[in-house]
C-alpha atoms as a PDB file:
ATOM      1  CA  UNK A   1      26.531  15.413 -13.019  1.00  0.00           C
ATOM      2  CA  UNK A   2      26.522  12.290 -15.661  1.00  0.00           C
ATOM      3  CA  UNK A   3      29.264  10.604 -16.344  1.00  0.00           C
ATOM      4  CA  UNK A   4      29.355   7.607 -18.771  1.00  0.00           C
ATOM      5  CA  UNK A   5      31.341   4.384 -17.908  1.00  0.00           C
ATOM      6  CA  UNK A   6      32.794   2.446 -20.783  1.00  0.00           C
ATOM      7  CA  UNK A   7      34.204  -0.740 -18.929  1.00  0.00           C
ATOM      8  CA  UNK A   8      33.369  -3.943 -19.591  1.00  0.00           C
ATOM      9  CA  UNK A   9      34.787  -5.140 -16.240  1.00  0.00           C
ATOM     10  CA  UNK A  10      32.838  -2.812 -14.305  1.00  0.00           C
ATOM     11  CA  UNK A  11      29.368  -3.640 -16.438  1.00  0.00           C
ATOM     12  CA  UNK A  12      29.803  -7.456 -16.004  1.00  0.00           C
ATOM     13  CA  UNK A  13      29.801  -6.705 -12.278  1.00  0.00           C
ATOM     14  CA  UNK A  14      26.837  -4.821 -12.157  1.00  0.00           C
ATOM     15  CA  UNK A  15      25.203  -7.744 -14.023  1.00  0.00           C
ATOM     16  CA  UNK A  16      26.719  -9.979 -11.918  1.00  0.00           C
ATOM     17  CA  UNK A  17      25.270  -8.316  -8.858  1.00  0.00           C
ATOM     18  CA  UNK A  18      21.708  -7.588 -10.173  1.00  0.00           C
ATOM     19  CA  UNK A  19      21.351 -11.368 -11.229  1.00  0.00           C
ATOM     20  CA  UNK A  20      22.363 -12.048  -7.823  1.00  0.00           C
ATOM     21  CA  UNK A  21      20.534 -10.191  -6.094  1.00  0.00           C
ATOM     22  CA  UNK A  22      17.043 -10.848  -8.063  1.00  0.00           C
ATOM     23  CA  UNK A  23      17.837 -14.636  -8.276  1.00  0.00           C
ATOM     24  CA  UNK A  24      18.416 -15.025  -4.441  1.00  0.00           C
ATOM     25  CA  UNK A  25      15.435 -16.272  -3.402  1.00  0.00           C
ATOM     26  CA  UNK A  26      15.118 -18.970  -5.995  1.00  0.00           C
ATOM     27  CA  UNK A  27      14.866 -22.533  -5.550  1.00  0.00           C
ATOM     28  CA  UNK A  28      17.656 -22.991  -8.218  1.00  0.00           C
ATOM     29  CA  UNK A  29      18.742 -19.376  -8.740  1.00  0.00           C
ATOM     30  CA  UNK A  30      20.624 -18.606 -11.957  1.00  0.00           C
ATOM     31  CA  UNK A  31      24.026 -17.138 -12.211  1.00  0.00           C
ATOM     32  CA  UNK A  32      25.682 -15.330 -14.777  1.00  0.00           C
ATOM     33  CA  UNK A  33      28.185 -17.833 -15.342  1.00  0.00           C
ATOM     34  CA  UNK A  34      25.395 -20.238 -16.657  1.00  0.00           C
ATOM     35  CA  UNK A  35      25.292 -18.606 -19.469  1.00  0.00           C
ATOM     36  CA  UNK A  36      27.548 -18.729 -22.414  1.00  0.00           C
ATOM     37  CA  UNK A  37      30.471 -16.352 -22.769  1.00  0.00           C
ATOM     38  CA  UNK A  38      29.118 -15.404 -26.356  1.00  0.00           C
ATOM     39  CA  UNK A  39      25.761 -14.375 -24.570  1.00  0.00           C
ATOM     40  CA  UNK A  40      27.072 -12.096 -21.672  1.00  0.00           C
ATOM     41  CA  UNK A  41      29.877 -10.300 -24.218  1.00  0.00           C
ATOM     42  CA  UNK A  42      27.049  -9.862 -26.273  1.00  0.00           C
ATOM     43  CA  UNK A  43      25.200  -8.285 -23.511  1.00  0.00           C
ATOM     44  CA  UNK A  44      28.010  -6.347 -22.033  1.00  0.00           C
ATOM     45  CA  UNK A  45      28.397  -4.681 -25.372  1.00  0.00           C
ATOM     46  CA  UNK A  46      25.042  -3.545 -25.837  1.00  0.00           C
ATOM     47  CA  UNK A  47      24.771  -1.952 -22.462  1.00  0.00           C
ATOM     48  CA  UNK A  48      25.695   2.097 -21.989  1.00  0.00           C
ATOM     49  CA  UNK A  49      26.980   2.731 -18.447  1.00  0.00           C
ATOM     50  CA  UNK A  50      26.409   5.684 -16.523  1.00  0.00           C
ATOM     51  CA  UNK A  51      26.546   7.377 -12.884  1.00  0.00           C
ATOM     52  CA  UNK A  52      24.358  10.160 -12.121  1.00  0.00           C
ATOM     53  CA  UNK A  53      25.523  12.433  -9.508  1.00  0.00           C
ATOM     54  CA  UNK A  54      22.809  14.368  -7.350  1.00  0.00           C
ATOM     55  CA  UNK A  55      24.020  16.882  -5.619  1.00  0.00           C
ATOM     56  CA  UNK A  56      20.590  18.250  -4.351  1.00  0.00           C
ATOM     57  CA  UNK A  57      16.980  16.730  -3.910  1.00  0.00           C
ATOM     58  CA  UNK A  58      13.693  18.317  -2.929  1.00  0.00           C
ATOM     59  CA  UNK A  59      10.929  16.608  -1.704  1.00  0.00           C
ATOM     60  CA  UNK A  60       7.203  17.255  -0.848  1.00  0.00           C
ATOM     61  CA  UNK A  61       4.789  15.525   1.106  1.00  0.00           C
ATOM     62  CA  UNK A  62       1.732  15.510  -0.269  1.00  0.00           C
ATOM     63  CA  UNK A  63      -1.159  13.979   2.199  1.00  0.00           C
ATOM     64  CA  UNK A  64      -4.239  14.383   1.161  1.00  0.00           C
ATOM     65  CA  UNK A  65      -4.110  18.190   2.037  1.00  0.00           C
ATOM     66  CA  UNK A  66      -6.360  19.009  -0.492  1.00  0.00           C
ATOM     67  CA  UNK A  67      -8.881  16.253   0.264  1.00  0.00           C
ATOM     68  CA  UNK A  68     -12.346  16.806   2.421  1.00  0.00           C
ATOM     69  CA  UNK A  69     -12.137  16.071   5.953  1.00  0.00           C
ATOM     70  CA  UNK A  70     -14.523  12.794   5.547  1.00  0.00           C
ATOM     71  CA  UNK A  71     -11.200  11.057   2.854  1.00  0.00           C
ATOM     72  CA  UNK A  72      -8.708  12.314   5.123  1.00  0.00           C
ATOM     73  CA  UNK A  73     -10.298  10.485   8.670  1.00  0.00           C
ATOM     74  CA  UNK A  74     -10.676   7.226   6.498  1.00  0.00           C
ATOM     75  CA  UNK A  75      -7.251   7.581   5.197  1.00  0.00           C
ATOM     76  CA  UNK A  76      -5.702   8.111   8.948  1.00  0.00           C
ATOM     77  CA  UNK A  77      -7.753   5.326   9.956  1.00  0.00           C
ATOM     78  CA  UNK A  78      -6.709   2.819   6.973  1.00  0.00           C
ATOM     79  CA  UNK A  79      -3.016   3.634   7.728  1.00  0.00           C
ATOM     80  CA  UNK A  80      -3.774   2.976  11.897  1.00  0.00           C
ATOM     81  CA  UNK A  81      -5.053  -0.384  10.769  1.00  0.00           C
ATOM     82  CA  UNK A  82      -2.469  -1.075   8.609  1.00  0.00           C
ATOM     83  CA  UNK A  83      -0.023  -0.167  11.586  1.00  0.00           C
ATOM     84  CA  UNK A  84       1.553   2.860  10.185  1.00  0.00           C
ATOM     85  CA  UNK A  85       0.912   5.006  12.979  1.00  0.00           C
ATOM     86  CA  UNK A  86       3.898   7.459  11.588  1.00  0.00           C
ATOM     87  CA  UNK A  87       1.994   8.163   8.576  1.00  0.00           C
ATOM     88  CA  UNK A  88      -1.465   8.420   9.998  1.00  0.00           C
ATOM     89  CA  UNK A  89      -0.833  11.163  12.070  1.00  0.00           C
ATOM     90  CA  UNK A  90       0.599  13.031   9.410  1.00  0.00           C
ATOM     91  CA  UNK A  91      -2.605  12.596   7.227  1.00  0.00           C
ATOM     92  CA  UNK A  92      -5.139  12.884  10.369  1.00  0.00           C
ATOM     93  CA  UNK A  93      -6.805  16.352  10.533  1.00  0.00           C
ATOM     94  CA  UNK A  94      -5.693  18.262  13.318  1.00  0.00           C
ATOM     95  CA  UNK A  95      -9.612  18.892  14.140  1.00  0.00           C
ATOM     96  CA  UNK A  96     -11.987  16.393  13.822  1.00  0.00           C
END
C-alpha cells in the first residue's frame, strides 16, 4: 500500500533525524537548525512524502549453487577466514 504524506511537520522531522543520524560521528556535526529558515522551507517544499506498506516479502538465497565445486570451496573458505562461519556453511558443498 502507498500512501503519500503532505506535512510539513512530519517532513522536517525526518530531515531532522537523517541529518542527525548521518552527522553523528562528526567532529563538528551539522544540524538542521544551522541552516536558514528560507533554506529548510525551501527544502521541505520540494520534498514528496510517502510510506510504503509491505505486507509480504519473498526472499531467495542464492549461494553460489550454480558455481563449480572448485569457486564454491574457495568461497566457504574466504567467508571461514573472514569469520562468517554462518554463511560458509551454507555455501560449502556438502561433498568435497
Amino acid at each position: 500500500m502507498l500512501e503519500f504524506i503532505d506535512d510539513p511537520a512530519h517532513t522536517r522531522g525526518h530531515i531532522a533525524h537523517l541529518t542527525e543520524r548521518h552527522e553523528r560521528g562528526r567532529t563538528i556535526p551539522w544540524a538542521v537548525s544551522d541552516a536558514p529558515e528560507e533554506f529548510i522551507a525551501a527544502l521541505v517544499k520540494g520534498i514528496i512524502g510517502f510510506r510504503l506498506t509491505i505486507k509480504r516479502l519473498e526472499g531467495k538465497w542464492k549461494m553460489g549453487q550454480n558455481r563449480p565445486l572448485a569457486d564454491r570451496v574457495g568461497m566457504a573458505d574466504g567467508l571461514a577466514a573472514a569469520g562468517r562461519f554462518d554463511m560458509a556453511a551454507l555455501v560449502r558443498p556438502v561433498a568435497e
